[in-house]
Protein backbone atom coordinates (compact mmCIF):
# COMPACT_ATOMS: atom_id res chain seq x y z
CA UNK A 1 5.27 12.80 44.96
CA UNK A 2 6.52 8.99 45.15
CA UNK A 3 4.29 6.62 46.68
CA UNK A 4 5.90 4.21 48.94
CA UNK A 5 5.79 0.37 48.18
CA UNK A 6 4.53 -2.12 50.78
CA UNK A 7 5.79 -5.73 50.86
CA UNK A 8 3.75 -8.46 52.61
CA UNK A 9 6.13 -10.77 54.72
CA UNK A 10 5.20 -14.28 55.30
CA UNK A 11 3.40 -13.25 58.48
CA UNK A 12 1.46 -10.39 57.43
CA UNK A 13 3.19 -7.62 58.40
CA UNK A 14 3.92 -4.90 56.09
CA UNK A 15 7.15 -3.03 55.57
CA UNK A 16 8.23 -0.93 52.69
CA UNK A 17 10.50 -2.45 49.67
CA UNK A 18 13.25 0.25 50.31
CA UNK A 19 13.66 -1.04 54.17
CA UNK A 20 13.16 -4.79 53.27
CA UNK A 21 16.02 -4.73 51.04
CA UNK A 22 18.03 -2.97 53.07
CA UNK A 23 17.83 -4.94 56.16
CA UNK A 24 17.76 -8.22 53.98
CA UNK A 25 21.41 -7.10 52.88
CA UNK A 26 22.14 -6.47 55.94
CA UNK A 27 21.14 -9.69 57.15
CA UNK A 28 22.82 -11.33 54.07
CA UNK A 29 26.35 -9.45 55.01
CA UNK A 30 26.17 -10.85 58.92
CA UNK A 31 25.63 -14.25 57.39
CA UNK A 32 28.75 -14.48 55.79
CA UNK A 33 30.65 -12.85 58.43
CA UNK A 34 29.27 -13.99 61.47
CA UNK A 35 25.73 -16.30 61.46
CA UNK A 36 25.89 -16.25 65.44
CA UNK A 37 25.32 -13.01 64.99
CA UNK A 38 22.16 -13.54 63.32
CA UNK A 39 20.71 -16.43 65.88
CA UNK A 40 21.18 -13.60 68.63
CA UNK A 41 19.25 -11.06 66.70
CA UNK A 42 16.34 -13.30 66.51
CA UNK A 43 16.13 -14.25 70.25
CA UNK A 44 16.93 -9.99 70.81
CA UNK A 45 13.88 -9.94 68.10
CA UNK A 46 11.76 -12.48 70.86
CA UNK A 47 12.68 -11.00 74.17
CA UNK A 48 14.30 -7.51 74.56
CA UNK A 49 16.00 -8.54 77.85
CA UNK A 50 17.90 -11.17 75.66
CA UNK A 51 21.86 -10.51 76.56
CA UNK A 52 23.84 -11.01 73.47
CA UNK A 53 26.98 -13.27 73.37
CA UNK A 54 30.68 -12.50 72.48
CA UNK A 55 31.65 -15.85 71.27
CA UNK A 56 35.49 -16.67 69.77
CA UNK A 57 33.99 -15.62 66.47
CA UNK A 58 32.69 -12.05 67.42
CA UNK A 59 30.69 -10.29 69.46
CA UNK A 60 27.24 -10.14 68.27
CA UNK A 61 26.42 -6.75 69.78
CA UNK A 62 29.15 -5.06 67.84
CA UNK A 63 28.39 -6.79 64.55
CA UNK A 64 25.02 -5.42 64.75
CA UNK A 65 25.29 -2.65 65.75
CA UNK A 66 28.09 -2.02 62.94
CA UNK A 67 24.84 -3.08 60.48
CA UNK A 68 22.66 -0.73 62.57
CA UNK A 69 20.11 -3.71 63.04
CA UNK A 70 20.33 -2.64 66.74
CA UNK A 71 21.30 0.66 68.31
CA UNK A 72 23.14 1.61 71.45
CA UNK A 73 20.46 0.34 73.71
CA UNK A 74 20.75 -2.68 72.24
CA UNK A 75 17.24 -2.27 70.80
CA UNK A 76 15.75 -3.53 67.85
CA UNK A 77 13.56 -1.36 65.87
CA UNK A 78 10.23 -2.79 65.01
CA UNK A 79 10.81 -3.12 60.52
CA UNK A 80 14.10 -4.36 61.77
CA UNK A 81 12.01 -6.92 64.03
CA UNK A 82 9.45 -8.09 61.26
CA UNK A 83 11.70 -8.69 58.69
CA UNK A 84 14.93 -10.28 60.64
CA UNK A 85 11.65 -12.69 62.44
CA UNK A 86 10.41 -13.35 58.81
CA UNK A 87 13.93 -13.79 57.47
CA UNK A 88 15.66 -16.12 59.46
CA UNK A 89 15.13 -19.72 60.35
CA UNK A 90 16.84 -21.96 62.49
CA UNK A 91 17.05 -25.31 61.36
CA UNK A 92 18.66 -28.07 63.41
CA UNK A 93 21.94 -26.79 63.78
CA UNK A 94 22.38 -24.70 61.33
CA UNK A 95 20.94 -20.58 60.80
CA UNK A 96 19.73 -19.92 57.06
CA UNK A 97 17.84 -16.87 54.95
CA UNK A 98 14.61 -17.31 53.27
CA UNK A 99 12.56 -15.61 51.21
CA UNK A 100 10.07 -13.24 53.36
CA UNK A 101 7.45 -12.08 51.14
CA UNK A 102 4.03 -13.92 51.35
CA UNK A 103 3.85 -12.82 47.28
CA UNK A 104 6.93 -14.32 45.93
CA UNK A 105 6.01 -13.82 42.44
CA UNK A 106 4.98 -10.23 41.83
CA UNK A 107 6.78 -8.78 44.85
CA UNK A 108 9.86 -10.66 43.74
CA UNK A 109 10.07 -8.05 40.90
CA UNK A 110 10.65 -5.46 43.76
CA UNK A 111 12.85 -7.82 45.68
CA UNK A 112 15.52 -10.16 44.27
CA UNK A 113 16.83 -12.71 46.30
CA UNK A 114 20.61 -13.12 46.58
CA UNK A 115 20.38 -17.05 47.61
C-alpha cells in the first residue's frame, strides 16, 4: 500500500503532491493561454456567487472548466481552492505564479517549479 504525500502550502493547508502538481499545471497552462482566466478563478476561489467574465480574449468559465478547475456549477472544489489561493498573486496590474509550498526546500524535491 502507497502512502499518500502531503504538501504544506504557504498558508497551512495541506493537499497531496499528486493534486498540487496537477492543478499547478493546470494553472501554469491557463497562464499562457488566458491569465484573465486565472484572476477570475481567484475571486470564484473568494466568493462562490462571483459571475465569471467572457472578455475579447475568452471566456473564463469555459477555459476552466476545459482544465476542470471548476465544474458545471461553476464550483470550485476545495484542493482546487487552496492551491489556486496559494498559487496566484495579483500584483499591480499584472497576475503571476508562485511557489506554494511553505517548505520550499525539501518539498521542492516532490514539486518542481516550471517558472
Amino acid at each position: 500500500m502507497t502512502s499518500e504525500v502531503m504538501c504544506t502550502l504557504l498558508n497551512g493547508d495541506k493537499v497531496s503532491s499528486a493534486m498540487l502538481t496537477i492543478i499547478h499545471n493546470n494553472l501554469d497552462s491557463i497562464m499562457n493561454i488566458n491569465p484573465l482566466a486565472l484572476l477570475d478563478l481567484v475571486e470564484k476561489c473568494k466568493d462562490a456567487s462571483y459571475k465569471l467574465s467572457v472578455t475579447p480574449f475568452g471566456d473564463s468559465r469555459a477555459i476552466l472548466q476545459s482544465f476542470r478547475l471548476i465544474d458545471d456549477s461553476e464550483s470550485v472544489l476545495e484542493d482546487i481552492r487552496k492551491v489556486a489561493l496559494n498559487s496566484i498573486r495579483i500584483r499591480q496590474s499584472s497576475i503571476v505564479l508562485v511557489n506554494p509550498l511553505i517548505d520550499r526546500g525539501t518539498e521542492m524535491k516532490i514539486f518542481q517549479m516550471t517558472r
